[in-house]
N, C-alpha and C. Protein backbone atom coordinates (compact mmCIF):
# COMPACT_ATOMS: atom_id res chain seq x y z
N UNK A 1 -46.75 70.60 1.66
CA UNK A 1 -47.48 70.22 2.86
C UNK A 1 -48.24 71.41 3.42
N UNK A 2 -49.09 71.04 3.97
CA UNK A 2 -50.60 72.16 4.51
C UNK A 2 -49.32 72.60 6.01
N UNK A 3 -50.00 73.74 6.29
CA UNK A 3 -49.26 74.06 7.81
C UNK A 3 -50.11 73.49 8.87
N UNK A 4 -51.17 73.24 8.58
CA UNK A 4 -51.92 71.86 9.91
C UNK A 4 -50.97 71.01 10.11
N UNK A 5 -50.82 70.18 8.28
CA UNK A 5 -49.99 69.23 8.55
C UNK A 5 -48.62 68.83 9.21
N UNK A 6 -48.16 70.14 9.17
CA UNK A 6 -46.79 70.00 9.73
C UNK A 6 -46.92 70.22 11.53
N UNK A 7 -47.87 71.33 11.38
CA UNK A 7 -48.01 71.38 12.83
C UNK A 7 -48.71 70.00 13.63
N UNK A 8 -49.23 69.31 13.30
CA UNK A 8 -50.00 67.98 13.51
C UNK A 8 -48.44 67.45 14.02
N UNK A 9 -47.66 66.95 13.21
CA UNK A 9 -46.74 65.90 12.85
C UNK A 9 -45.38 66.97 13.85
N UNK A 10 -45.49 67.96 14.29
CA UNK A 10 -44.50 68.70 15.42
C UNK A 10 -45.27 68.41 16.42
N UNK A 11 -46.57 68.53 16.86
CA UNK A 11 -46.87 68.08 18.54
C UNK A 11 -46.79 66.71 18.75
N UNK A 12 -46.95 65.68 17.41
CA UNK A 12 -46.84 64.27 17.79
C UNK A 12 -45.26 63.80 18.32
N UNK A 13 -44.68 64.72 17.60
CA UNK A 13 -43.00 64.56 17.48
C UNK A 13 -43.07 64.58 19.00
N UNK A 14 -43.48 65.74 19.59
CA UNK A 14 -43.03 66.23 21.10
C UNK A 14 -43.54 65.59 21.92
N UNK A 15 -44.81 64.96 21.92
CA UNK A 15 -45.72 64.21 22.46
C UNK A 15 -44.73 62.76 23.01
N UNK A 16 -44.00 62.08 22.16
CA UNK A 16 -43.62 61.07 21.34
C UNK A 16 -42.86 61.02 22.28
N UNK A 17 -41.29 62.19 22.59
CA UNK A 17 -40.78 62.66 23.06
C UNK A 17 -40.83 62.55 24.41
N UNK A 18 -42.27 62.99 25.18
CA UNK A 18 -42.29 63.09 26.33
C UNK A 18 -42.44 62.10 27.35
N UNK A 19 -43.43 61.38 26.00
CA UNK A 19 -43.80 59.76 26.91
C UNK A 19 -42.21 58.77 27.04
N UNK A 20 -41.41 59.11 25.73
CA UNK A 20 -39.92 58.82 26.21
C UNK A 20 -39.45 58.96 27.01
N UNK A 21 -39.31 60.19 27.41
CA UNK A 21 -38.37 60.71 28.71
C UNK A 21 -39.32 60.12 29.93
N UNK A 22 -40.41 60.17 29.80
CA UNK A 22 -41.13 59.72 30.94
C UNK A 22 -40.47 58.19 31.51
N UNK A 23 -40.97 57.29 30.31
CA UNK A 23 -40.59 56.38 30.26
C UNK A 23 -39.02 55.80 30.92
N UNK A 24 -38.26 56.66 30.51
CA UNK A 24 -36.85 56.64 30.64
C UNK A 24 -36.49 56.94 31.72
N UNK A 25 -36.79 58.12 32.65
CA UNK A 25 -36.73 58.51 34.24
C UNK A 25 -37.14 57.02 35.24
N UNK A 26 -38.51 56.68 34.57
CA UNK A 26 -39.01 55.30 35.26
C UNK A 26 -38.17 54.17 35.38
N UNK A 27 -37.80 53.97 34.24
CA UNK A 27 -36.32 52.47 34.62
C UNK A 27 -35.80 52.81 35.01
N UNK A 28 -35.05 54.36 34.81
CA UNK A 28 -33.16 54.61 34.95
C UNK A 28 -32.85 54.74 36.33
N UNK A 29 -34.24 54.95 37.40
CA UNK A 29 -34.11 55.35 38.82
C UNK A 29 -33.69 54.08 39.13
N UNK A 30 -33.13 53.46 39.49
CA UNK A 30 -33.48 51.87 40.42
C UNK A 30 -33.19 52.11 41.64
N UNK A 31 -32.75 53.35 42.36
CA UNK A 31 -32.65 53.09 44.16
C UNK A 31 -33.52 53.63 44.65
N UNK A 32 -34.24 54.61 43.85
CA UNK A 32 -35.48 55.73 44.25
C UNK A 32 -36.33 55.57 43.29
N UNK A 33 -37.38 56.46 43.80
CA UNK A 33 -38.74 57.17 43.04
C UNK A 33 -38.29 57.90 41.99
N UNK A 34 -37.39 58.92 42.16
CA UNK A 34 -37.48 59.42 41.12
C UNK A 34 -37.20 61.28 41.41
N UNK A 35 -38.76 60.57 42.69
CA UNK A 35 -39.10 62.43 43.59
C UNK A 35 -38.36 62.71 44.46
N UNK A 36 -38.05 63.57 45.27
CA UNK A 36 -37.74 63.90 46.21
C UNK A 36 -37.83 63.78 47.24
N UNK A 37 -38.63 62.43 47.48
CA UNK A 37 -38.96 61.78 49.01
C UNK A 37 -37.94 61.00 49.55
N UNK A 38 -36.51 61.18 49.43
CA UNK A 38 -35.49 60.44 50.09
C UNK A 38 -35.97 58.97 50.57
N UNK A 39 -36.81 58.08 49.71
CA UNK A 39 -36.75 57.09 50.12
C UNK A 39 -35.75 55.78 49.37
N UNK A 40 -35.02 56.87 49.07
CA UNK A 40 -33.60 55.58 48.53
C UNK A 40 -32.54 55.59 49.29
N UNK A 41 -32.72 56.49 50.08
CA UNK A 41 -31.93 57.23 51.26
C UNK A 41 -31.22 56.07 52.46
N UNK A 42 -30.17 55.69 51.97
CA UNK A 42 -29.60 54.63 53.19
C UNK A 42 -29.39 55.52 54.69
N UNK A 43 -30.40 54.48 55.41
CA UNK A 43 -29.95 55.03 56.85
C UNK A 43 -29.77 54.40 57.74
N UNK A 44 -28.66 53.11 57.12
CA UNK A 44 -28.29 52.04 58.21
C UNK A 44 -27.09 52.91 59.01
N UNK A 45 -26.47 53.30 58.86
CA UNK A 45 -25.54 54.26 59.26
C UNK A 45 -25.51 55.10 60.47
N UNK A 46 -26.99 55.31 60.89
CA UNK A 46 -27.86 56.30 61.79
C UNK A 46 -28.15 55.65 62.92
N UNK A 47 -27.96 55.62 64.39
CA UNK A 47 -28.62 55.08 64.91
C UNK A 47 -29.68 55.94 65.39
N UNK A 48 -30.96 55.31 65.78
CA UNK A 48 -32.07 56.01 66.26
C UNK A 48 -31.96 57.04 67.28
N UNK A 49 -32.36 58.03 67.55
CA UNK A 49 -32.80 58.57 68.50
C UNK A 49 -31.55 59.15 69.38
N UNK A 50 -30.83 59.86 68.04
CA UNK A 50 -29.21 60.15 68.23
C UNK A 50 -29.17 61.26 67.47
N UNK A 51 -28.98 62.40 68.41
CA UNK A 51 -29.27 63.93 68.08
C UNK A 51 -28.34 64.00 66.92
N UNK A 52 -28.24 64.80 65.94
CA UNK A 52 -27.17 65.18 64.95
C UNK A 52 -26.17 66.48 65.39
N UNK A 53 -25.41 66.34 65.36
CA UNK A 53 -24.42 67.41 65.65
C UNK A 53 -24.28 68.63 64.95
């Protein structure tokens, strides 16, 4: 095999790879985004406008 060829057929590998994991973060969340915007964040618990200690 040519070393293009292999190198071709290693970024597809990783490529392949990434759209996986991408993919995979997207279902596996189900209470959140994903990000860091605490919007899976239960805050029935809280009442409003009730200083934190």
């Amino acid at each position: 095999m040519n070393i293009q060829v292999i190198l071709v057929i290693i970024l597809f590998a990783a490529a392949i790879f990434y759209i996986g994991k991408m993919m995979y973060k997207s279902i596996a969340s189900k209470k959140s985004c994903g990000g860091n915007c605490k919007c899976g964040v239960d805050f029935s618990g809280i009442e409003p406008g009730k200083p934190h200690k």
